[in-house]
C-alpha atoms as a PDB file:
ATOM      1  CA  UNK A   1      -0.360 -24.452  -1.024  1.00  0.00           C
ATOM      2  CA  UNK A   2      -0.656 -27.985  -0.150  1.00  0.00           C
ATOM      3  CA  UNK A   3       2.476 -29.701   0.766  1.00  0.00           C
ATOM      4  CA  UNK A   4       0.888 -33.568   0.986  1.00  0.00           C
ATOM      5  CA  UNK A   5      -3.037 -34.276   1.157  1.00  0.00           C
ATOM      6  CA  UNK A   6      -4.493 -37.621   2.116  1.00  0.00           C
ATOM      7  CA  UNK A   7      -8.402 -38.785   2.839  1.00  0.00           C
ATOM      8  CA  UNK A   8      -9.403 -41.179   5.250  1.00  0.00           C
ATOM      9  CA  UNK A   9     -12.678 -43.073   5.615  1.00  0.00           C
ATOM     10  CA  UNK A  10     -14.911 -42.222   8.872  1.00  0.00           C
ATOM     11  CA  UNK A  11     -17.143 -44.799   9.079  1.00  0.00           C
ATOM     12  CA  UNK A  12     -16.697 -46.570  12.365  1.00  0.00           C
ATOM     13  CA  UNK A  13     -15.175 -45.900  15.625  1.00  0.00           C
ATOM     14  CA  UNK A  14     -11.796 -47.131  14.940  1.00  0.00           C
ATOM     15  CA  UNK A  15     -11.619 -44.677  11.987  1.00  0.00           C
ATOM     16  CA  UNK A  16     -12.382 -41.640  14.163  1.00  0.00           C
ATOM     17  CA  UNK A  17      -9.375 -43.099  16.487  1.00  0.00           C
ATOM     18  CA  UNK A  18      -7.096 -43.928  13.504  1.00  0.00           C
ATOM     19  CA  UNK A  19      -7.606 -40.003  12.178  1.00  0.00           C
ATOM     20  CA  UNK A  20      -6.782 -38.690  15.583  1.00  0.00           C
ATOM     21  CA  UNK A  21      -3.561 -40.217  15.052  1.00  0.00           C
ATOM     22  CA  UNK A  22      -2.463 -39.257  11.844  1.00  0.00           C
ATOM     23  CA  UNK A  23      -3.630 -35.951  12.912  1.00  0.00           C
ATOM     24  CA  UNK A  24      -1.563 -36.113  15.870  1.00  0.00           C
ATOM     25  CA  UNK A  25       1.348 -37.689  14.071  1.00  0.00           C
ATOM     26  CA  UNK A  26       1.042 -34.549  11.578  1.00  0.00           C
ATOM     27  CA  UNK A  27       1.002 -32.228  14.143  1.00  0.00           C
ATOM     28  CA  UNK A  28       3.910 -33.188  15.742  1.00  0.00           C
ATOM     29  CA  UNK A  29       5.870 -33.642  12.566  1.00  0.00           C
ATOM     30  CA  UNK A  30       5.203 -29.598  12.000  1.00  0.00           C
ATOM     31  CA  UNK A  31       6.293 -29.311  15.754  1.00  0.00           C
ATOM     32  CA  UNK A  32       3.043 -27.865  16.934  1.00  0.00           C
ATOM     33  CA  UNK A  33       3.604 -27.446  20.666  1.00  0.00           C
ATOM     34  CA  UNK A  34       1.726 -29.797  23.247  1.00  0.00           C
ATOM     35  CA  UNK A  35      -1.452 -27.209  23.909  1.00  0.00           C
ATOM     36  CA  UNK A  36      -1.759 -26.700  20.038  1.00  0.00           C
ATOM     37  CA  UNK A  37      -1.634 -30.393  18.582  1.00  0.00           C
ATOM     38  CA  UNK A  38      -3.979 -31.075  22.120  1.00  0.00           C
ATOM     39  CA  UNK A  39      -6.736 -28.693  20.829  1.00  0.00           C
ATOM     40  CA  UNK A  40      -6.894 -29.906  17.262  1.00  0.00           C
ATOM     41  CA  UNK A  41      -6.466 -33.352  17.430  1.00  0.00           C
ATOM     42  CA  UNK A  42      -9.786 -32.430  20.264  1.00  0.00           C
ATOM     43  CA  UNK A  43     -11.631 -30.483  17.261  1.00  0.00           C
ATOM     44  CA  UNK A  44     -10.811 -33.705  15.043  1.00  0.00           C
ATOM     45  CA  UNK A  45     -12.039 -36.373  17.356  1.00  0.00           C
ATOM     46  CA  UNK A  46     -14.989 -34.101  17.992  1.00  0.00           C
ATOM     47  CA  UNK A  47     -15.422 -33.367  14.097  1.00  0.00           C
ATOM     48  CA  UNK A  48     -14.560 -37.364  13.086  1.00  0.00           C
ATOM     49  CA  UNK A  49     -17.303 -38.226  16.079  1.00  0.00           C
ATOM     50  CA  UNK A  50     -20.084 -35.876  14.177  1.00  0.00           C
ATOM     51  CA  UNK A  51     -19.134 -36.980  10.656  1.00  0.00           C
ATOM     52  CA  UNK A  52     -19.832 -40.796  12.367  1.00  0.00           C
ATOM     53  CA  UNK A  53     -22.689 -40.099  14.288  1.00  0.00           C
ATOM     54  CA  UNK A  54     -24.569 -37.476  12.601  1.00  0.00           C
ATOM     55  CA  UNK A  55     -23.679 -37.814   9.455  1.00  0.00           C
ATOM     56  CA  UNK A  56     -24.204 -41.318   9.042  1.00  0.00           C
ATOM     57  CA  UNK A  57     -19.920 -41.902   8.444  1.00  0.00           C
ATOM     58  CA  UNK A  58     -17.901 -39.998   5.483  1.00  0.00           C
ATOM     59  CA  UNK A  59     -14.436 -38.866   4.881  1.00  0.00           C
ATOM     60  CA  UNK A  60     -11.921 -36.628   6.727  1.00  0.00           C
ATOM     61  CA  UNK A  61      -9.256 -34.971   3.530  1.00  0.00           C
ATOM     62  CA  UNK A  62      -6.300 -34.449   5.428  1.00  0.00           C
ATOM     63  CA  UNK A  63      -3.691 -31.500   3.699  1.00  0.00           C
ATOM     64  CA  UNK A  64      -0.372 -29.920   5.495  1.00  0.00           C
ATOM     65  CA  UNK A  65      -0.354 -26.321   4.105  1.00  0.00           C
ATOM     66  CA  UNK A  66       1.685 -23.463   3.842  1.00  0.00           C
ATOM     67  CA  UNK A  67       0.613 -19.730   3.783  1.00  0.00           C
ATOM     68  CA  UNK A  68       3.978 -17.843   3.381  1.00  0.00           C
ATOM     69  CA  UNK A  69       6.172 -18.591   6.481  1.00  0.00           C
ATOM     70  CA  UNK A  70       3.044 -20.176   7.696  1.00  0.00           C
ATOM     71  CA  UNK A  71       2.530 -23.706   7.738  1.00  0.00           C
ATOM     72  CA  UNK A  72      -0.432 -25.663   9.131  1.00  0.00           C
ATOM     73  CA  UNK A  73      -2.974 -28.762   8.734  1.00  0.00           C
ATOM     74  CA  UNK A  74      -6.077 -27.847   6.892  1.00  0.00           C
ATOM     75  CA  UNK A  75      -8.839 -30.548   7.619  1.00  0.00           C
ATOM     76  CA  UNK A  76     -11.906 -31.636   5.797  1.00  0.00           C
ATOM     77  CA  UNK A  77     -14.776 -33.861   7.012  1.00  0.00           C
ATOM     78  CA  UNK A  78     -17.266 -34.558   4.545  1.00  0.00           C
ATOM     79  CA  UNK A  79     -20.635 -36.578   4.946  1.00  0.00           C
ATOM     80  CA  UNK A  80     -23.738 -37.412   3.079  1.00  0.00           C
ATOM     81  CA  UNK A  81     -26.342 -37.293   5.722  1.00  0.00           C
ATOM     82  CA  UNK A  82     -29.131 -35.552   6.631  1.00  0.00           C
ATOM     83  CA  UNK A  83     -27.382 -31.675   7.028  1.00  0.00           C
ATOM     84  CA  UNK A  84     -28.199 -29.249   9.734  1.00  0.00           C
ATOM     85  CA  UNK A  85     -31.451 -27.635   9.402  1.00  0.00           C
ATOM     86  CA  UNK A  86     -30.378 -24.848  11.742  1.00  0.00           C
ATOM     87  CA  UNK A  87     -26.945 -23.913  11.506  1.00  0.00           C
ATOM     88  CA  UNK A  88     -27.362 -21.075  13.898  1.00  0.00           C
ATOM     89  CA  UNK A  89     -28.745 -23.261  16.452  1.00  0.00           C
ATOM     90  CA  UNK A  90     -25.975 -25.801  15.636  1.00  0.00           C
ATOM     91  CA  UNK A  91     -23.150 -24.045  16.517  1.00  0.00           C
ATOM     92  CA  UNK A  92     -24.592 -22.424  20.219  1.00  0.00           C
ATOM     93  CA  UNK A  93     -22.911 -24.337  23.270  1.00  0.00           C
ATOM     94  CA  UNK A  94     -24.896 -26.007  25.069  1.00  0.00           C
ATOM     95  CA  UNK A  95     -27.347 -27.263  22.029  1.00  0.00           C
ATOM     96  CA  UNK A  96     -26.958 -30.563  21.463  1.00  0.00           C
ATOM     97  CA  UNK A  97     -29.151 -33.711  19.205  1.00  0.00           C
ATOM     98  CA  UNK A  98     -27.263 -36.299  20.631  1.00  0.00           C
ATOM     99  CA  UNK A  99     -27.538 -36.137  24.381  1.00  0.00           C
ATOM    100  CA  UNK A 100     -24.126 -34.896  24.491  1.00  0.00           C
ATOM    101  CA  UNK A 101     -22.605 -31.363  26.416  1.00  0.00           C
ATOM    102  CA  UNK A 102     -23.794 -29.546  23.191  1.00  0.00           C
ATOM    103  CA  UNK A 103     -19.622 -27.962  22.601  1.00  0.00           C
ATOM    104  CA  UNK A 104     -18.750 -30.369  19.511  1.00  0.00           C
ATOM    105  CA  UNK A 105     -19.651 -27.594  16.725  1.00  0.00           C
ATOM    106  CA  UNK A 106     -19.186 -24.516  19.063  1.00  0.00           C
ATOM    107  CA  UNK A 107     -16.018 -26.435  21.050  1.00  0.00           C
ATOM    108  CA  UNK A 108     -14.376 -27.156  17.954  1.00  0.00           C
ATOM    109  CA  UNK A 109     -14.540 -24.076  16.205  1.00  0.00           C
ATOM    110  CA  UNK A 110     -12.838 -22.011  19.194  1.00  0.00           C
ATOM    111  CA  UNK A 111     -10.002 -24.825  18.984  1.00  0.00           C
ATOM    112  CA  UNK A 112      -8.172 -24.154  15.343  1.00  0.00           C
ATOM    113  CA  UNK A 113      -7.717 -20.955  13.616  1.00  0.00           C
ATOM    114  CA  UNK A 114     -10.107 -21.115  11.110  1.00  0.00           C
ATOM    115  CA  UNK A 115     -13.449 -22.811  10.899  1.00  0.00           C
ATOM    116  CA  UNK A 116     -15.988 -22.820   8.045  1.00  0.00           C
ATOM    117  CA  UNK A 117     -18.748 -25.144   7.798  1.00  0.00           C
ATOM    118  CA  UNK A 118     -21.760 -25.695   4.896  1.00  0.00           C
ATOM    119  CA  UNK A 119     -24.643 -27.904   5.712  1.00  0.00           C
ATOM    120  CA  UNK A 120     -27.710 -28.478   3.339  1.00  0.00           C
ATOM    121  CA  UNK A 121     -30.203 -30.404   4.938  1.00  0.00           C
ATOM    122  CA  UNK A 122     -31.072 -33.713   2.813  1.00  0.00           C
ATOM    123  CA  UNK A 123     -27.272 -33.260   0.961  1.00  0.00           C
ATOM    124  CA  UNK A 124     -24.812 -33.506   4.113  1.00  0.00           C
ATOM    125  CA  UNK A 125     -22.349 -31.181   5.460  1.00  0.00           C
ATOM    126  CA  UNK A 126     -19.038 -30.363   5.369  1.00  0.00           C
ATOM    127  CA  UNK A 127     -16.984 -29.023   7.621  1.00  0.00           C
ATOM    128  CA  UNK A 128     -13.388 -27.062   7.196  1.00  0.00           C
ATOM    129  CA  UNK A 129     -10.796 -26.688   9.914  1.00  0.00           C
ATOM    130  CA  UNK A 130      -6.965 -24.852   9.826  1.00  0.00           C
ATOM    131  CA  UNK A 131      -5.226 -24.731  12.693  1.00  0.00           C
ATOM    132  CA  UNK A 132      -1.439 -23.121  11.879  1.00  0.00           C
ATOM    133  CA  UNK A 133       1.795 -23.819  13.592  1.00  0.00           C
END
């Protein structure tokens, strides 16, 4: 259940810093400890950076959730652009389109708790993150 939800346009650079900090700020208002909040608001800037970069800008969807006692930040970065072709590829450290290390995909999805992405080249992708307290 979602306890607030919010989007946010990622369309420039100071969008993909302004949703690190509301990500951090959301963190730390569900008391994540240091090391948690440090690895997803690094899967977010990683995730915000792709949306930007790849994917030509889009949205991040924000929601603070609860599963039971659980309670967590679910995170959704949508774009328009041109998808991932090879999804398997995509996620394997080390590959990389943009001249980077290659761990944004793979990096990011050993960071939160759950990790689910759909890409169809020519329609975008989208790409959904949890990471609970």
């Amino acid at each position: 259940m979602a306890l607030k939800s919010e989007t946010f346009p990622v369309r420039t650079s100071d969008d993909v810093v302004r949703v690190r900090q509301i990500v951090r700020a959301w963190a730390g208002e569900l008391k994540f400890s240091l090391v948690d909040m440090t690895k997803f608001v690094t899967a977010t800037s990683e995730l915000a950076r792709n949306t930007l970069e790849h994917g030509g800008g889009g949205s991040m969807t924000a929601h603070m959730v609860e599963n039971g006692a659980r309670k967590g930040i679910k995170l959704v970065f949508q774009d328009e652009g041109p998808g991932i072709p090879n999804m398997e590829l995509a996620l394997r450290d080390g590959y990389t389109t943009g001249g980077g290390m290659g761990l944004g995909l793979s990096g990011s999805k050993r960071l939160v708790n759950e990790f689910d992405i759909q890409s169809e080249p020519g329609h975008g992708t989208t790409v959904t993150i949890i990471r609970w307290k």
